[in-house]
N, C-alpha and C. Protein backbone atom coordinates (compact mmCIF):
# COMPACT_ATOMS: atom_id res chain seq x y z
N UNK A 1 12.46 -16.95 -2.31
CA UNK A 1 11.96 -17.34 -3.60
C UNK A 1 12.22 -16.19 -4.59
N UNK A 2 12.59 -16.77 -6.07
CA UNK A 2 12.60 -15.71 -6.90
C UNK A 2 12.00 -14.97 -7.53
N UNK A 3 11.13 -13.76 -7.32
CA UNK A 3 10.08 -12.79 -7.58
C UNK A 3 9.56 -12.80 -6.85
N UNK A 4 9.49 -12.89 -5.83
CA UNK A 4 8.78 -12.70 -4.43
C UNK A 4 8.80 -11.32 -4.20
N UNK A 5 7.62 -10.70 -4.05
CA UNK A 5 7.38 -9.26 -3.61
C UNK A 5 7.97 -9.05 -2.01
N UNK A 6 7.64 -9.92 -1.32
CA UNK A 6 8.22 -9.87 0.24
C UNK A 6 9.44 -9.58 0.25
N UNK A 7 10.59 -9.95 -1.19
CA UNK A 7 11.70 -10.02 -1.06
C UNK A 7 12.28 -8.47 -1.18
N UNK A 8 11.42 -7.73 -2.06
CA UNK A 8 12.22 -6.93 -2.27
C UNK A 8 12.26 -5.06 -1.00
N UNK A 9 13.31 -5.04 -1.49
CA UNK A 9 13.83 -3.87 -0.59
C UNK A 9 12.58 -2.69 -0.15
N UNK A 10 12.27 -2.71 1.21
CA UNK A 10 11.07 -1.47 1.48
C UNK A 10 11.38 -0.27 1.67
N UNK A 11 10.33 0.31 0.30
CA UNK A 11 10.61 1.84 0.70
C UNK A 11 10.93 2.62 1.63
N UNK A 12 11.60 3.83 1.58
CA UNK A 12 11.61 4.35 2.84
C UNK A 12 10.51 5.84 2.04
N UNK A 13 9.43 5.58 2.81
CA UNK A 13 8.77 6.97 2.71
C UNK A 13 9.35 8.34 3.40
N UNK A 14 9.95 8.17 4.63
CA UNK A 14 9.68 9.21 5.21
C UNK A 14 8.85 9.85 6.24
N UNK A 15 8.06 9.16 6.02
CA UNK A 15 6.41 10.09 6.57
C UNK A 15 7.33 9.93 8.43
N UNK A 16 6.48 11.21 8.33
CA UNK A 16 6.95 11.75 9.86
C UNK A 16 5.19 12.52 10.65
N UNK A 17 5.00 11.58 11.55
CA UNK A 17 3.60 11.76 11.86
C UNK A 17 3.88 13.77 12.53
N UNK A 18 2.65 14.32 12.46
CA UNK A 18 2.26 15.53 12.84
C UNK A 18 2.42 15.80 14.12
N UNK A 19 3.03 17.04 14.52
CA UNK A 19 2.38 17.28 16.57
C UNK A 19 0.94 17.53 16.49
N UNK A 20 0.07 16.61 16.48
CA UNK A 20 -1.20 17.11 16.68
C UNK A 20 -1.48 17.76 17.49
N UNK A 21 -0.78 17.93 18.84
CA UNK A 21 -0.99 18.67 20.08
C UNK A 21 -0.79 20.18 19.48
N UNK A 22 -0.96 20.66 18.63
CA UNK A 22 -0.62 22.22 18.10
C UNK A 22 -1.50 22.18 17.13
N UNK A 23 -2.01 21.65 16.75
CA UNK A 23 -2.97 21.70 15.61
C UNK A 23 -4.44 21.93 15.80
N UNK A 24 -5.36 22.66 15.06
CA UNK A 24 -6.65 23.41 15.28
C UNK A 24 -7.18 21.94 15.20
N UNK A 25 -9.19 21.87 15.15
CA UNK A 25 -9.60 21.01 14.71
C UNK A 25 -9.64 21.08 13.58
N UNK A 26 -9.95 22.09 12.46
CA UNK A 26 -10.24 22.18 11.34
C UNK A 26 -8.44 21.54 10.34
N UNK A 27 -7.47 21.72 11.06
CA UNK A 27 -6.11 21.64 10.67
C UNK A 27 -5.69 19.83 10.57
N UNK A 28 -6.54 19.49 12.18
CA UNK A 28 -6.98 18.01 12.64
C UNK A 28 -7.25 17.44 11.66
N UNK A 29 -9.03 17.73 11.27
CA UNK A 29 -9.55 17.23 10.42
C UNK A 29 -8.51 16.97 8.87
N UNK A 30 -8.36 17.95 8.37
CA UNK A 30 -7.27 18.13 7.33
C UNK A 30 -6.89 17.08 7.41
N UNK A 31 -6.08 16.94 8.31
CA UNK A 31 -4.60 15.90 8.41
C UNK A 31 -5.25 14.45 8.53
N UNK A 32 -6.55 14.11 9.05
CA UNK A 32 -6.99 12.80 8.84
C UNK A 32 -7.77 12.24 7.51
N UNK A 33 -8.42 13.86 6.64
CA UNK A 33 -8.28 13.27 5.28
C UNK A 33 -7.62 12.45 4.41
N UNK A 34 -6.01 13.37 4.88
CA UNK A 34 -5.00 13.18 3.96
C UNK A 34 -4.37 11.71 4.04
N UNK A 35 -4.37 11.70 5.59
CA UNK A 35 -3.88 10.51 5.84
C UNK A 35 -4.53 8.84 5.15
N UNK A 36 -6.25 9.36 5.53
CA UNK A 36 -7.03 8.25 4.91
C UNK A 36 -7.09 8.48 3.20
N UNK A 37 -6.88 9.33 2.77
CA UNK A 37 -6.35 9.11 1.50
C UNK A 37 -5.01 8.53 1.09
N UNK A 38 -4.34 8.51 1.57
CA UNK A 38 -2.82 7.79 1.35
C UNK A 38 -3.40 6.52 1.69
N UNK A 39 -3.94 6.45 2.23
CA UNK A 39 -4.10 4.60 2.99
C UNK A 39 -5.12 3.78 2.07
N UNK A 40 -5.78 4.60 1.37
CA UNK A 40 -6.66 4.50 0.18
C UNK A 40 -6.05 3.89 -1.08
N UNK A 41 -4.65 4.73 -1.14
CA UNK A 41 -4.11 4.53 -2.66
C UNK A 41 -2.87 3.42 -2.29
N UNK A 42 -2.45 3.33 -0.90
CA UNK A 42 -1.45 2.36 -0.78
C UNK A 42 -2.36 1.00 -1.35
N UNK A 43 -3.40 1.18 -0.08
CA UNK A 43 -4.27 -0.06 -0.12
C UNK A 43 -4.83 -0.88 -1.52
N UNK A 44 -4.99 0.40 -2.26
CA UNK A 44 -5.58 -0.37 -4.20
C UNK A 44 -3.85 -0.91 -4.58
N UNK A 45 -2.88 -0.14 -4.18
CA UNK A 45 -1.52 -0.57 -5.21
C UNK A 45 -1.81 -2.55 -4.49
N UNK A 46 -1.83 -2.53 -2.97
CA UNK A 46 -1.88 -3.35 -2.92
C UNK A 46 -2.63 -4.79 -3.46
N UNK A 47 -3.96 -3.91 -3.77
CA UNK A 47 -4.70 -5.09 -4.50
C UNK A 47 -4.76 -5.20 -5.64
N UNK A 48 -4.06 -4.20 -6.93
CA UNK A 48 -3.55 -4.31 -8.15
C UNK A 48 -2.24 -5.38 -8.05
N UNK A 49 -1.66 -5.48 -7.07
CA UNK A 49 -0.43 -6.26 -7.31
C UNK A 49 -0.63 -7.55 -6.59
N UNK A 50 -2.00 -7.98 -5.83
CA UNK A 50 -2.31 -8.93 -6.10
C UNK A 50 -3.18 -10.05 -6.96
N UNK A 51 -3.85 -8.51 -7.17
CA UNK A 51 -4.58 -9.12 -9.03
C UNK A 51 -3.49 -9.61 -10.31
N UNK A 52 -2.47 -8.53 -9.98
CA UNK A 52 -1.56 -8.76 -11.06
C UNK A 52 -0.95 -10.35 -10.60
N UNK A 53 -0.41 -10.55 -9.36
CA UNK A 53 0.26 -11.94 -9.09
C UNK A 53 -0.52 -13.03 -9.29
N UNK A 54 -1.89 -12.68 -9.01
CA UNK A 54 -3.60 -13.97 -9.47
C UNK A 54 -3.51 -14.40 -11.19
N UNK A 55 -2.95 -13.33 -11.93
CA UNK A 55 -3.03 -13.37 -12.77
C UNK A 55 -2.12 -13.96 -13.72
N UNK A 56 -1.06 -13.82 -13.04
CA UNK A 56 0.15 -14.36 -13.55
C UNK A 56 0.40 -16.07 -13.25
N UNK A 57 -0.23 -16.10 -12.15
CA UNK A 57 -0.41 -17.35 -11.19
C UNK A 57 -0.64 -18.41 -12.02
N UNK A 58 -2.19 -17.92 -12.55
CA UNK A 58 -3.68 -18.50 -13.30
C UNK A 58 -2.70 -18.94 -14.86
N UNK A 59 -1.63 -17.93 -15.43
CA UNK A 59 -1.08 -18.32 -16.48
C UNK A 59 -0.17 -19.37 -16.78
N UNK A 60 0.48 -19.28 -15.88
CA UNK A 60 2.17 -19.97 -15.37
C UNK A 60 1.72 -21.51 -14.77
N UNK A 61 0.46 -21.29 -14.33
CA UNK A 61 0.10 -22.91 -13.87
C UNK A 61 0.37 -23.93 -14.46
N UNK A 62 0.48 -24.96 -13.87
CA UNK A 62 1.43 -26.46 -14.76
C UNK A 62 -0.61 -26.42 -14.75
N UNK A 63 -0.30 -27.71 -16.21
CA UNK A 63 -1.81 -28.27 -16.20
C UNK A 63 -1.70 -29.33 -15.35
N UNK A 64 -2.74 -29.62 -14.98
CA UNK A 64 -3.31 -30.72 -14.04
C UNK A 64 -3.42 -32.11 -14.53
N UNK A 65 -3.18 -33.62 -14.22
CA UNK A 65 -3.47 -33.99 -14.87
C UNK A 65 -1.95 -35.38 -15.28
C-alpha cells in the first residue's frame, strides 16, 4: 500500500550489544539505564506516529452515509 510505514526501508542502527561478561556492576547498571532509555524514546516515536496516522485517518475518512 501507498504510505504504508511497514513499507518503508529499516534503519540500520548499528547497535552492537556490550560484553557484559567484563563489565563492573556499577558499569552493568549504566548500560541498562541507557538501554531502557533508548527503548523509552523509540517507544514514544512509535506512538507519535501512530497518533499522527489516527489523525490523518480521522481526516481522510470518506463520510458515512
Amino acid at each position: 500500500m501507498i504510505g504504508d510505514e511497514d513499507d518503508r526501508p529499516r534503519a540500520q542502527t548499528g547497535f552492537r550489544p556490550a560484553d557484559v561478561a567484563v563489565m563492573s556492576v556499577a558499569a552493568l547498571q549504566e548500560y541498562v539505564a541507557e538501554l531502557r532509555a533508548e527503548i523509552a524514546r523509540a517507544e514514544a516515536a512509535i506512538e507519535a506516529r501512530g497518533s499522527s496516522r489516527q489523525a490523518a485517518d480521522a481526516f481522510f475518512r470518506l463520510p458515512e452515509g
